[in-house]
N, C-alpha and C. Protein backbone atom coordinates (compact mmCIF):
# COMPACT_ATOMS: atom_id res chain seq x y z
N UNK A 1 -16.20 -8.84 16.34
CA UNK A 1 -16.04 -9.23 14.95
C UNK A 1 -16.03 -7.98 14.07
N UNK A 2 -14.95 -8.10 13.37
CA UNK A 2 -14.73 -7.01 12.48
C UNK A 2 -15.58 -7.00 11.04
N UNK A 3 -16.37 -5.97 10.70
CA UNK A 3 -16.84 -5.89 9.26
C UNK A 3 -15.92 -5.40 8.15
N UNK A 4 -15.95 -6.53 6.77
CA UNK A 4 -14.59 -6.08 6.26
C UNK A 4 -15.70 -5.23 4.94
N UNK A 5 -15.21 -4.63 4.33
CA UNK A 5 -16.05 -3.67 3.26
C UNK A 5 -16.05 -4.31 2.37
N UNK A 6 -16.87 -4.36 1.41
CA UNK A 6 -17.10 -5.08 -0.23
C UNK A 6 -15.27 -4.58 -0.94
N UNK A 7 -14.81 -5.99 -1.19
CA UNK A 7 -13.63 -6.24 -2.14
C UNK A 7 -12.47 -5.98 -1.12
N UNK A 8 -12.09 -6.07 0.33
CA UNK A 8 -11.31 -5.83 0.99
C UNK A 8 -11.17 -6.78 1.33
N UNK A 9 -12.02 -8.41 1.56
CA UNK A 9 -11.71 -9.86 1.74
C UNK A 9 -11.08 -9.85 0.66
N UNK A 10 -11.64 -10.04 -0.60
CA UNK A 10 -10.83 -10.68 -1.38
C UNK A 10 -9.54 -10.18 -2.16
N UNK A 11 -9.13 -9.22 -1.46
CA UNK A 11 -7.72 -8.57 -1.35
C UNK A 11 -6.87 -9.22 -0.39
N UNK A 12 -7.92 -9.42 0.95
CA UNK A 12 -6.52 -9.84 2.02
C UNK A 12 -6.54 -11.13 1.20
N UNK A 13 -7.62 -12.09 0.59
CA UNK A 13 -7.25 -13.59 0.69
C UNK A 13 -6.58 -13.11 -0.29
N UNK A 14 -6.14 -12.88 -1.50
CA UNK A 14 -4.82 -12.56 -2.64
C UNK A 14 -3.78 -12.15 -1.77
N UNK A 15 -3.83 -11.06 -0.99
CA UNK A 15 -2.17 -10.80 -0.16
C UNK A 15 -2.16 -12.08 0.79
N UNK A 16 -2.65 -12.15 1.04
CA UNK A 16 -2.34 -13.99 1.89
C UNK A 16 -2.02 -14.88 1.23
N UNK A 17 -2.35 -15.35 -0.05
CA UNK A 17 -1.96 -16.51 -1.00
C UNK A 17 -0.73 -15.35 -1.60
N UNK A 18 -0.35 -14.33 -2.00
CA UNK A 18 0.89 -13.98 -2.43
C UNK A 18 1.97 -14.35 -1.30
N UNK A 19 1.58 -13.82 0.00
CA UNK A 19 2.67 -13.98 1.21
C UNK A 19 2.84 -15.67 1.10
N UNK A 20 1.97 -16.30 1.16
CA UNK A 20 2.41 -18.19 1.49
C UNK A 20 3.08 -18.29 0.29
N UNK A 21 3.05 -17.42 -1.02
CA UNK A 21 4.12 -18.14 -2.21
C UNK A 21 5.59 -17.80 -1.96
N UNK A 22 5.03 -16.74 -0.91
CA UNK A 22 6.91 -16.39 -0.62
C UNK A 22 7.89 -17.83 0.07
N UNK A 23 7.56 -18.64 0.77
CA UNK A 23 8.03 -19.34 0.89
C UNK A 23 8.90 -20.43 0.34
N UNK A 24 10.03 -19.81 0.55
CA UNK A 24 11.14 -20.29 -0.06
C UNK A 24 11.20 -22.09 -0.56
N UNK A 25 10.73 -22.82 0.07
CA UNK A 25 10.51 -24.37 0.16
C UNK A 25 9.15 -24.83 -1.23
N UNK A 26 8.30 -23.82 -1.46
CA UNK A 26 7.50 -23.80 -2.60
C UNK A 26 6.45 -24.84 -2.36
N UNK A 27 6.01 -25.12 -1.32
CA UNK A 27 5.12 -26.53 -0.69
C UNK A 27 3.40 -26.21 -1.70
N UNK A 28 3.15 -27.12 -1.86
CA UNK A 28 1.60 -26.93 -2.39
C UNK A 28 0.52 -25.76 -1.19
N UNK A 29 0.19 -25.14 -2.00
CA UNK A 29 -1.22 -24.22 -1.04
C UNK A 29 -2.52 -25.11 -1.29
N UNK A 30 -2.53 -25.24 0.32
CA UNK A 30 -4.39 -25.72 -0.05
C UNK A 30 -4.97 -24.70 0.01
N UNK A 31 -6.35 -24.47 0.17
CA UNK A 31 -7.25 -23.80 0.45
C UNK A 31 -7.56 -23.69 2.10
N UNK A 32 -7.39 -25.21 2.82
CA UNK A 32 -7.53 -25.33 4.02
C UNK A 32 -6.22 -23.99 4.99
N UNK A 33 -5.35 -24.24 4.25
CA UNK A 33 -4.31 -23.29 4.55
C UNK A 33 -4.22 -21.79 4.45
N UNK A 34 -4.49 -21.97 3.61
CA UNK A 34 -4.86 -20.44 3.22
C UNK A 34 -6.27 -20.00 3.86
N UNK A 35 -7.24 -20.70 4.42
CA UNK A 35 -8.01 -19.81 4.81
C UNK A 35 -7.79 -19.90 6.11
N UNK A 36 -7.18 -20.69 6.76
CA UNK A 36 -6.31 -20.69 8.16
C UNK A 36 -5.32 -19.57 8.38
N UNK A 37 -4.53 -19.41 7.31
CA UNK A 37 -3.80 -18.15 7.20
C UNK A 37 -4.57 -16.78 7.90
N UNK A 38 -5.76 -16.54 7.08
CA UNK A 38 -6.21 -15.30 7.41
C UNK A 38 -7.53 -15.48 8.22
N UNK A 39 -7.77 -16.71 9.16
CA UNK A 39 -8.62 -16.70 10.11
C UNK A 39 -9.85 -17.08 9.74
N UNK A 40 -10.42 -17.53 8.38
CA UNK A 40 -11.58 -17.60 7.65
C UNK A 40 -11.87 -18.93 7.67
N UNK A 41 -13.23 -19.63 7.00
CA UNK A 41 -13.72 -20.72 6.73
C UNK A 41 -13.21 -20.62 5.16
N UNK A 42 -13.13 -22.24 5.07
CA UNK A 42 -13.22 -22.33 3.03
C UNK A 42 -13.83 -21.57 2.75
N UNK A 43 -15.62 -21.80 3.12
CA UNK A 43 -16.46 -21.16 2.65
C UNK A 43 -16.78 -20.19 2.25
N UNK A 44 -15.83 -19.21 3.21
CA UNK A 44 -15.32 -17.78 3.02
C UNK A 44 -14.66 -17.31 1.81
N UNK A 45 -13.40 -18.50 1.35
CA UNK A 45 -12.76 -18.80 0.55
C UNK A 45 -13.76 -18.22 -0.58
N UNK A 46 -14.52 -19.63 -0.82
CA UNK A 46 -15.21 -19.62 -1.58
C UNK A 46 -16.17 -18.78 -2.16
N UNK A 47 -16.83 -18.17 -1.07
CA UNK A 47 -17.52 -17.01 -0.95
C UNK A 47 -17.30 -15.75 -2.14
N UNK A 48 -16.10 -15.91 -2.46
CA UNK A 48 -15.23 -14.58 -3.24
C UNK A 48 -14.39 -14.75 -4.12
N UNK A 49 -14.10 -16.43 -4.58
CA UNK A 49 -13.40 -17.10 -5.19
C UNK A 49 -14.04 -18.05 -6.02
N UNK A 50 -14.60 -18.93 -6.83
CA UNK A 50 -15.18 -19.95 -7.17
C UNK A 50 -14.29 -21.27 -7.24
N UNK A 51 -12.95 -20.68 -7.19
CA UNK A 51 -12.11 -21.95 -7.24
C UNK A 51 -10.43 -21.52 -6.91
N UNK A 52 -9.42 -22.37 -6.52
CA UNK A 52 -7.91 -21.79 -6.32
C UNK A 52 -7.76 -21.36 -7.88
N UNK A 53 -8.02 -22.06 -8.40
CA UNK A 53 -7.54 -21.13 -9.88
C UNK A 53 -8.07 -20.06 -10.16
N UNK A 54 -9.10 -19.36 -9.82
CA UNK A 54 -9.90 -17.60 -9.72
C UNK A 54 -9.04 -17.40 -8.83
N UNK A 55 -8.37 -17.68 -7.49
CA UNK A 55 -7.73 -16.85 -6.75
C UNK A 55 -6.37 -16.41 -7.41
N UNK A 56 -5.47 -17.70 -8.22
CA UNK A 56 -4.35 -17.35 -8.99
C UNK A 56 -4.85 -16.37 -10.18
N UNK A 57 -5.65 -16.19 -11.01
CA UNK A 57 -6.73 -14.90 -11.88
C UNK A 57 -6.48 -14.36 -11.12
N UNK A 58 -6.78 -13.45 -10.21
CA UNK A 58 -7.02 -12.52 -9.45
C UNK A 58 -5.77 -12.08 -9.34
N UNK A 59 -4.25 -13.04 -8.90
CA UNK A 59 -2.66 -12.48 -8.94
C UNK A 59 -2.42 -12.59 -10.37
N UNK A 60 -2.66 -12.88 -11.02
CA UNK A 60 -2.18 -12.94 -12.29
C UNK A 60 -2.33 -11.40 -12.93
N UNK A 61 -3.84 -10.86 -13.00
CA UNK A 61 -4.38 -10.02 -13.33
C UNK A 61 -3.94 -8.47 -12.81
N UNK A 62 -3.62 -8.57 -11.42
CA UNK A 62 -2.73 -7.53 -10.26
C UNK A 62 -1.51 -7.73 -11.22
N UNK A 63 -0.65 -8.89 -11.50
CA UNK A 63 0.64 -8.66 -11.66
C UNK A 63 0.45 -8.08 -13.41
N UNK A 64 -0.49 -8.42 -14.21
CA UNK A 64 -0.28 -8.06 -15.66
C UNK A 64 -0.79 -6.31 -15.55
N UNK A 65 -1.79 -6.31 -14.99
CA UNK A 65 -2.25 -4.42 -15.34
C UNK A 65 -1.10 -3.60 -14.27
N UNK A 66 -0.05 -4.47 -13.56
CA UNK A 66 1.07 -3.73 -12.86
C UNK A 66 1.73 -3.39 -13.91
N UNK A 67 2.62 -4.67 -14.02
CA UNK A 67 3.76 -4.91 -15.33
C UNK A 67 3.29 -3.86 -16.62
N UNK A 68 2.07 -4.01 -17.05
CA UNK A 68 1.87 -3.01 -18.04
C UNK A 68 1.55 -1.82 -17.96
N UNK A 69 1.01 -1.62 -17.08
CA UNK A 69 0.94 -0.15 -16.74
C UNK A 69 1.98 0.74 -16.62
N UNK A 70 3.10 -0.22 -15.98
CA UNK A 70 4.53 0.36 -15.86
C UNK A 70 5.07 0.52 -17.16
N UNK A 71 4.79 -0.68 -17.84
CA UNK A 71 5.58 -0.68 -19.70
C UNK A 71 5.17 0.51 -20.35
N UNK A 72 4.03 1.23 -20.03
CA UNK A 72 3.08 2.22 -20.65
C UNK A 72 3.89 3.37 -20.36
N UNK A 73 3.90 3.92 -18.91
CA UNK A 73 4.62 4.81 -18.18
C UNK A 73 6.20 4.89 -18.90
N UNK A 74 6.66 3.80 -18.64
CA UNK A 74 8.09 4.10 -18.98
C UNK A 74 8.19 4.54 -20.91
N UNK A 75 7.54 4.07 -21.49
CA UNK A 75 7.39 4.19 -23.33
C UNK A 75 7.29 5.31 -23.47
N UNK A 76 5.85 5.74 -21.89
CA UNK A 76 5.75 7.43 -22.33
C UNK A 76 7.09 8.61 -22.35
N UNK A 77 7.23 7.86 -20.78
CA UNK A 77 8.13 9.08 -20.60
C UNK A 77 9.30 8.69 -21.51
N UNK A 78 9.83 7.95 -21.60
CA UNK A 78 11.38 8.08 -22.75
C UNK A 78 10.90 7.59 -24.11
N UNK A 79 11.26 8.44 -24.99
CA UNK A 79 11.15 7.99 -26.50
C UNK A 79 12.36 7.31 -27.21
N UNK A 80 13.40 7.24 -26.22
CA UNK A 80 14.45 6.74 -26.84
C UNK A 80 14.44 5.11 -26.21
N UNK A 81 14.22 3.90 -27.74
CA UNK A 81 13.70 2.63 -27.64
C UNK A 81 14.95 1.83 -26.84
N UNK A 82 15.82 2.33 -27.10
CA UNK A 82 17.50 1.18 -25.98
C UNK A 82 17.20 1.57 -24.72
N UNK A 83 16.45 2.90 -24.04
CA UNK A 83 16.48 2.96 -23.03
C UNK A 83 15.19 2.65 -22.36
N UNK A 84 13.59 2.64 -23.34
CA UNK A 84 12.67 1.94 -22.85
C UNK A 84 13.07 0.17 -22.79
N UNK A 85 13.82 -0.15 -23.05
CA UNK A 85 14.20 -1.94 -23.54
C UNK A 85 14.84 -2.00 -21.91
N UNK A 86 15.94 -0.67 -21.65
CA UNK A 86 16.47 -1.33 -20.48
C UNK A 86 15.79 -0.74 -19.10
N UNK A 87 15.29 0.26 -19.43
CA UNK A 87 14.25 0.49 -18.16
C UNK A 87 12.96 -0.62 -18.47
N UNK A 88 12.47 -0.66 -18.87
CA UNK A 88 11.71 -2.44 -19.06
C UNK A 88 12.22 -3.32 -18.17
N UNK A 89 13.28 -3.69 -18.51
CA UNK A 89 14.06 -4.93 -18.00
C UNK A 89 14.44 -5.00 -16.14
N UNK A 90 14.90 -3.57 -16.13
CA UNK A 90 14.99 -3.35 -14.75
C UNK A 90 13.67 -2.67 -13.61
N UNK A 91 12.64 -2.70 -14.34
CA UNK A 91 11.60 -2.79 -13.69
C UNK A 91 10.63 -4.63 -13.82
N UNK A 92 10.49 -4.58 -14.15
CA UNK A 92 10.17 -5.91 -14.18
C UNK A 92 11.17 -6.80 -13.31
N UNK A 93 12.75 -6.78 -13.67
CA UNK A 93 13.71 -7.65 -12.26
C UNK A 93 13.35 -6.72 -11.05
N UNK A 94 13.00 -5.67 -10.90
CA UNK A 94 12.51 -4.85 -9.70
C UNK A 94 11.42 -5.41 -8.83
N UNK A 95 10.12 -5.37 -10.39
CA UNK A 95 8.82 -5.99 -9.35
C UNK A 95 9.25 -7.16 -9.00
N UNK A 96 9.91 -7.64 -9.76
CA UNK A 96 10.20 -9.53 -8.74
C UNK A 96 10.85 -9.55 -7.53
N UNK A 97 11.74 -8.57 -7.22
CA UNK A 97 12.61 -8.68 -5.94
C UNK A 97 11.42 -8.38 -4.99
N UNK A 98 10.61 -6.99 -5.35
CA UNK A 98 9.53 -6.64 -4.73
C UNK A 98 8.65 -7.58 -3.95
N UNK A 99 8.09 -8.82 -4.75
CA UNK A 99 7.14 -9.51 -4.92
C UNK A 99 7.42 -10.67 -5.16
N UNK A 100 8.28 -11.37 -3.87
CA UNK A 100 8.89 -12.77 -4.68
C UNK A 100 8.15 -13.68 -4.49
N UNK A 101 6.76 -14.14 -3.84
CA UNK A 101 5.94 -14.60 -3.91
C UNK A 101 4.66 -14.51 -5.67
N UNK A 102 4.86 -13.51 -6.30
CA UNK A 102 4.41 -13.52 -7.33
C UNK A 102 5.13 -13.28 -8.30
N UNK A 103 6.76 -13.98 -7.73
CA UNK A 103 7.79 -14.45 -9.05
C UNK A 103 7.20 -15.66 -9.12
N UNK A 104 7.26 -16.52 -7.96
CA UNK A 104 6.89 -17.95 -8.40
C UNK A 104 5.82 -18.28 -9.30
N UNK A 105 5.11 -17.13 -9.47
CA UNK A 105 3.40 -17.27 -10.59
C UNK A 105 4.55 -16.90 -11.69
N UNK A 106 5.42 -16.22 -11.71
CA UNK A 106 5.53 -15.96 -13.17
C UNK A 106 6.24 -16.68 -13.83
N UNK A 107 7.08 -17.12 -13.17
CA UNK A 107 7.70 -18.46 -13.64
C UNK A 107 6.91 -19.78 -13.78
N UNK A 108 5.78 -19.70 -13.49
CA UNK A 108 5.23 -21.06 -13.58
C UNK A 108 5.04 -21.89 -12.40
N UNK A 109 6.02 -21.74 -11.60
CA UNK A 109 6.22 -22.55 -10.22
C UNK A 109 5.37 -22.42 -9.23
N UNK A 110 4.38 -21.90 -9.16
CA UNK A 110 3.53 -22.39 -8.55
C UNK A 110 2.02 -22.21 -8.91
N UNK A 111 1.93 -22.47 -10.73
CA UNK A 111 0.86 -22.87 -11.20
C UNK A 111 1.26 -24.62 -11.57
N UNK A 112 2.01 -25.03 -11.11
CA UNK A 112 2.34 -26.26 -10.99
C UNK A 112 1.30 -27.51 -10.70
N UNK A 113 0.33 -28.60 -10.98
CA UNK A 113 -0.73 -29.04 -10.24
C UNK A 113 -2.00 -28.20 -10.47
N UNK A 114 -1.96 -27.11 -11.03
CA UNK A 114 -3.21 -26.50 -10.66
C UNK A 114 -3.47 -26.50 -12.31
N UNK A 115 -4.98 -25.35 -12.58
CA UNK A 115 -5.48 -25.60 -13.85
C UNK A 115 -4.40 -24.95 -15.00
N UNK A 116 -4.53 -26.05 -16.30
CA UNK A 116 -3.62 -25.85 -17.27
C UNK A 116 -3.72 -24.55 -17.57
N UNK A 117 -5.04 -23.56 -17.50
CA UNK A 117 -4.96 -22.51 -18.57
C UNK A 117 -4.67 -21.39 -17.75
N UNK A 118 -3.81 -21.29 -16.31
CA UNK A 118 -3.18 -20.58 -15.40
C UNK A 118 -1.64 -20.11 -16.51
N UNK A 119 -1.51 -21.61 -16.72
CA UNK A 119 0.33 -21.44 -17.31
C UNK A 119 -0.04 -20.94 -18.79
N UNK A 120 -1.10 -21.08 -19.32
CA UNK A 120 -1.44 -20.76 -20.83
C UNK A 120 -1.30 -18.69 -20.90
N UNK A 121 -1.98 -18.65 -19.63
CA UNK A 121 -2.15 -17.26 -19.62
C UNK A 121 -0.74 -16.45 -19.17
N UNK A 122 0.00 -17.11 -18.27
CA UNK A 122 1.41 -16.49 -18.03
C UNK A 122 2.38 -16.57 -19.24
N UNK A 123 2.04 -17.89 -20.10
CA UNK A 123 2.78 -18.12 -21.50
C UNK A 123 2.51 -16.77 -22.34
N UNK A 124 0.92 -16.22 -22.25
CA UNK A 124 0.90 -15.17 -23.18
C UNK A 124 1.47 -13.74 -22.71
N UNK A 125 1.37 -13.87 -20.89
CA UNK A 125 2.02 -12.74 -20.73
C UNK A 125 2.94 -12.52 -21.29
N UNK A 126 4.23 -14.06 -21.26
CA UNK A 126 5.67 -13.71 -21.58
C UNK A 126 5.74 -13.07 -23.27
N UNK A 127 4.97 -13.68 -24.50
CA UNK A 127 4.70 -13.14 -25.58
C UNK A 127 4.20 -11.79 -25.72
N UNK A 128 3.57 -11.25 -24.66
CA UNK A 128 3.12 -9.68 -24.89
C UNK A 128 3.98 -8.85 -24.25
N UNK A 129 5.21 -9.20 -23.57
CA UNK A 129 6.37 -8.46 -22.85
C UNK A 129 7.05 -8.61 -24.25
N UNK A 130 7.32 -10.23 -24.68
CA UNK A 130 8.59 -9.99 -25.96
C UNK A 130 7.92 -9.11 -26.71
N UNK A 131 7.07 -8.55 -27.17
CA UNK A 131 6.18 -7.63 -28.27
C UNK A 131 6.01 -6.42 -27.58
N UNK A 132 6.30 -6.12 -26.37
CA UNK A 132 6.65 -4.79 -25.79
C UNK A 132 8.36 -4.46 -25.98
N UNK A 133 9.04 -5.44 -25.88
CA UNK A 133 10.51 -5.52 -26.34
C UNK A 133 10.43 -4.97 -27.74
N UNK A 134 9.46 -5.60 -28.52
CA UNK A 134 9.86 -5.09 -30.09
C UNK A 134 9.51 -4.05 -30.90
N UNK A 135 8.60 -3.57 -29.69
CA UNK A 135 8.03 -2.39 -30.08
C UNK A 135 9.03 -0.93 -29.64
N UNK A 136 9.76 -1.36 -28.36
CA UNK A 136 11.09 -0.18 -28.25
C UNK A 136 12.31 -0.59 -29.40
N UNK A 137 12.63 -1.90 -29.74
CA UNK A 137 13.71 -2.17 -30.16
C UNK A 137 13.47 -1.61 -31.61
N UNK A 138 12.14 -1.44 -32.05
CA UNK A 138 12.02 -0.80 -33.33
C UNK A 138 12.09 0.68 -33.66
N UNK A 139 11.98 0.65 -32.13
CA UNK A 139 12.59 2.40 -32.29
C UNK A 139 13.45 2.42 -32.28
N UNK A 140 14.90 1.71 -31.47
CA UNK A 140 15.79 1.68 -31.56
C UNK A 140 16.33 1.57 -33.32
N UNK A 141 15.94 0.56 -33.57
CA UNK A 141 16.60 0.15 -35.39
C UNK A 141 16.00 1.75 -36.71
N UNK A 142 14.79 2.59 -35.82
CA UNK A 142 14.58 3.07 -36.76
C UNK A 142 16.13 4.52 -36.57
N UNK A 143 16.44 4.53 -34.98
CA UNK A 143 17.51 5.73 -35.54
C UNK A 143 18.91 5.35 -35.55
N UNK A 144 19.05 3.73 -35.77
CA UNK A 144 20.11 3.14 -36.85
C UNK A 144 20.83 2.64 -35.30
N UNK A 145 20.30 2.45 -34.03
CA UNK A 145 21.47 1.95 -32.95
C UNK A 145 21.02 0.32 -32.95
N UNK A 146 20.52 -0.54 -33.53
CA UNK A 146 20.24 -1.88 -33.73
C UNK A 146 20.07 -1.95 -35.09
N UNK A 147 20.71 -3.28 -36.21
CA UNK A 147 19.88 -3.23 -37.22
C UNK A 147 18.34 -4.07 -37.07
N UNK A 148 17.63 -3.57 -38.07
CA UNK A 148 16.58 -4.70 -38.01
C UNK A 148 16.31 -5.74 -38.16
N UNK A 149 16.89 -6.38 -38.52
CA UNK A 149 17.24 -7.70 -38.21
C UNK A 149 17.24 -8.67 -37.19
N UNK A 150 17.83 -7.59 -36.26
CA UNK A 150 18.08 -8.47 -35.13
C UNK A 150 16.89 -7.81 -34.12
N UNK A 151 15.46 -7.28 -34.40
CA UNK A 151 14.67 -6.72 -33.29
C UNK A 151 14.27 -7.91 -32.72
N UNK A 152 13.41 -9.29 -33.51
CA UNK A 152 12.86 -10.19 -32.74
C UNK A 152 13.94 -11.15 -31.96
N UNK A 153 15.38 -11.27 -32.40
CA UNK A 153 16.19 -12.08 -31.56
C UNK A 153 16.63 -11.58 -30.59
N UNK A 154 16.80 -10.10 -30.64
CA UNK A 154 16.95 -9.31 -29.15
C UNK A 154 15.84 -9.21 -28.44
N UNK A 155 14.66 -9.06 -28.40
CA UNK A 155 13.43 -9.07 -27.63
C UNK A 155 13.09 -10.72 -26.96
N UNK A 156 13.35 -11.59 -27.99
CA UNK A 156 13.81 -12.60 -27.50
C UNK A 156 14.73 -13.35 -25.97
N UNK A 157 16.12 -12.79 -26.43
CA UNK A 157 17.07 -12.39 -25.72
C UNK A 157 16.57 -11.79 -24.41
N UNK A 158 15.73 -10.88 -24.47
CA UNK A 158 15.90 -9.53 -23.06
C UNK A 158 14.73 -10.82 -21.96
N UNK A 159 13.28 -11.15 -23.19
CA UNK A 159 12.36 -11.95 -22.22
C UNK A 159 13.34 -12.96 -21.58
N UNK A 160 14.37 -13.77 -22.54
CA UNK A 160 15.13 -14.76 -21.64
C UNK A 160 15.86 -14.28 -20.59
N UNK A 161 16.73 -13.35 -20.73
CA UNK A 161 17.26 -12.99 -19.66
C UNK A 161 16.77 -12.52 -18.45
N UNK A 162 15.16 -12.33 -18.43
CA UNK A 162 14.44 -11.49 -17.75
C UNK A 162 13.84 -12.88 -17.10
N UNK A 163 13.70 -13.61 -17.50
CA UNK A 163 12.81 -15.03 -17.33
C UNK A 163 14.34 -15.99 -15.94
N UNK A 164 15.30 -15.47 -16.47
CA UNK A 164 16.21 -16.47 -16.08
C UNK A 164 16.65 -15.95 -14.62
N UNK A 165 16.73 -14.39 -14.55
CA UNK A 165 16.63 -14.17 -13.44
C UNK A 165 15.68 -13.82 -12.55
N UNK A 166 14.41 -14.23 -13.10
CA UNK A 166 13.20 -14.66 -11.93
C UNK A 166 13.86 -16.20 -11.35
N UNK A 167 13.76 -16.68 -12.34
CA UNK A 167 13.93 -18.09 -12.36
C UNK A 167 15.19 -18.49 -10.94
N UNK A 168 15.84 -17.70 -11.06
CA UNK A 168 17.42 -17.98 -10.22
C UNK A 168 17.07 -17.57 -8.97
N UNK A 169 16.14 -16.08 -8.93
CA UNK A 169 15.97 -15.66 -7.71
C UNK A 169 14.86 -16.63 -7.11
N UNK A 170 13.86 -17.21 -7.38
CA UNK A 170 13.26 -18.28 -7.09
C UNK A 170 14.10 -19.63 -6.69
N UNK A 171 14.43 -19.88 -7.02
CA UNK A 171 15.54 -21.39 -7.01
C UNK A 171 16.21 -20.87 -5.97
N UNK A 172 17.03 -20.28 -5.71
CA UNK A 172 17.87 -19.54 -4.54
C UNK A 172 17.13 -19.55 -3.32
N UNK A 173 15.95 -19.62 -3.34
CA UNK A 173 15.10 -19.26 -1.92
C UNK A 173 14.83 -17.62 -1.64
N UNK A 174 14.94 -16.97 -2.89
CA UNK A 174 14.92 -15.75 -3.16
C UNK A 174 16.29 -14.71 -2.70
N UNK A 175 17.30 -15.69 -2.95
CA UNK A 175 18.50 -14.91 -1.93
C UNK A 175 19.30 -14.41 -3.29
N UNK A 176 18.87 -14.92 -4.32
CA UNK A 176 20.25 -14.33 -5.80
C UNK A 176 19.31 -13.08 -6.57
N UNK A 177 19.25 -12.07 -5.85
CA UNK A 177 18.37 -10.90 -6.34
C UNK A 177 18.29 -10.91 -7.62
N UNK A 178 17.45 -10.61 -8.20
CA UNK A 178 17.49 -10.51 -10.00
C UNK A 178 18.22 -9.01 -10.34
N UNK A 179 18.05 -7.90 -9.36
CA UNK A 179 18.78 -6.77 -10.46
C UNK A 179 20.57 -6.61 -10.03
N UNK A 180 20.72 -7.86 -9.22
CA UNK A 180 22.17 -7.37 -9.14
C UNK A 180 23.07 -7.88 -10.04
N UNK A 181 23.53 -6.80 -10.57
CA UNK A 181 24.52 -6.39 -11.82
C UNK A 181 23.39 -6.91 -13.17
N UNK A 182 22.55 -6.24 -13.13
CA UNK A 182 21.64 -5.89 -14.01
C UNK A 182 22.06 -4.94 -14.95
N UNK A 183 22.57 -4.04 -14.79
CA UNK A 183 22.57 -2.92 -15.32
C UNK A 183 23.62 -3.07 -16.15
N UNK A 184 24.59 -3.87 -15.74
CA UNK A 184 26.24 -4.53 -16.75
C UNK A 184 25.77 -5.18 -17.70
N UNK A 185 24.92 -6.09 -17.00
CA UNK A 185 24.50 -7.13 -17.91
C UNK A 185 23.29 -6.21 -19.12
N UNK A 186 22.80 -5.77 -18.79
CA UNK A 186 21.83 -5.50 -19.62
C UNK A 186 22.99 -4.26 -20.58
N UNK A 187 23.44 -3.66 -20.50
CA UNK A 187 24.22 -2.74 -21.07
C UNK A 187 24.98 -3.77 -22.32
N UNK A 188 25.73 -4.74 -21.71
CA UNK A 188 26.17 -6.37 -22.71
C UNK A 188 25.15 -6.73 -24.02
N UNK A 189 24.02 -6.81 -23.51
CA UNK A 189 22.52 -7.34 -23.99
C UNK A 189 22.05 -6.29 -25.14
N UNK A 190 21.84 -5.13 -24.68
CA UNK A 190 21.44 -4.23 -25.67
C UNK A 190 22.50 -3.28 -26.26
């Protein structure tokens, strides 16, 4: 019997519930399953979890200090706002191809059945990405390549388009990649 180190269970049980979301068919996760997955008792489960909804917290939380950390990085390095908007866009369709098991969290699809304030919290993610949108697009309008006018309907715009191709690559069984012809499209967009 192997000794696993403090916070290295409850990593594999998160990469184990990310890997079962990969599944293209989108079937409900029990707990019984998932701790079958990685050889454990519920109890085990439980042990490090208080409930399936702390285990979805736990991906939620991995995927938001990812996503933003990256939004941070990319703002730093380019000061020019059309090109933080479209490096944004194509990192984010990136982490999803990456991670198509924790597209289905971001789309909603498989906080489906489970606790309401799972989808409350991915709702605010999507509002703090459009407000990372408006915060490049205002750089953009300040050196006159957007007017201002249009910052919140384009930030708008980029979360939808960004939303739609999670959405597709999910529905597909993960086979309609989100960044292909990204770069046309987003060039159209901004």
């Amino acid at each position: 019997m192997s000794i696993t180190k403090p916070g290295e269970r409850k990593l594999q049980i998160l990469q184990a519930l990310a890997g079962m979301l990969e599944n293209p068919k989108g079937e409900k996760i029990t707990t019984a399953a998932l701790a079958a997955k990685i050889d454990v008792s519920e109890a085990t489960l439980y042990r490090h979890f208080a409930s399936k909804a702390q285990m979805f917290e736990g991906l939620i939380e991995f995927i938001e200090s990812t996503i933003f950390g990256l939004i941070n990085q990319i703002t730093v390095q380019d000061k020019e706002g059309l090109s933080q908007a479209h490096n944004i866009s194509m990192m984010l369709l990136s982490f999803a191809e990456r991670n198509p098991g924790m597209t289905r969290v971001l789309i909603g699809d498989a906080l489906v059945n489970e606790d309401e304030r799972l989808q409350v919290r991915m709702n605010h993610l999507m509002d703090r990405l459009e407000l990372a949108y408006k915060q490049c697009l205002r750089q953009a309008a300040v050196l006159g390549q957007i007017p201002e006018a249009e910052i919140a309907i384009r930030s708008n715009l980029l979360v939808t388009f960004v939303l739609g191709r999670w959405q597709r690559f999910a529905k597909t069984g993960f086979k309609a990649l989100p960044t292909e012809h990204a770069p046309t499209q987003l060039a159209v967009l901004l």
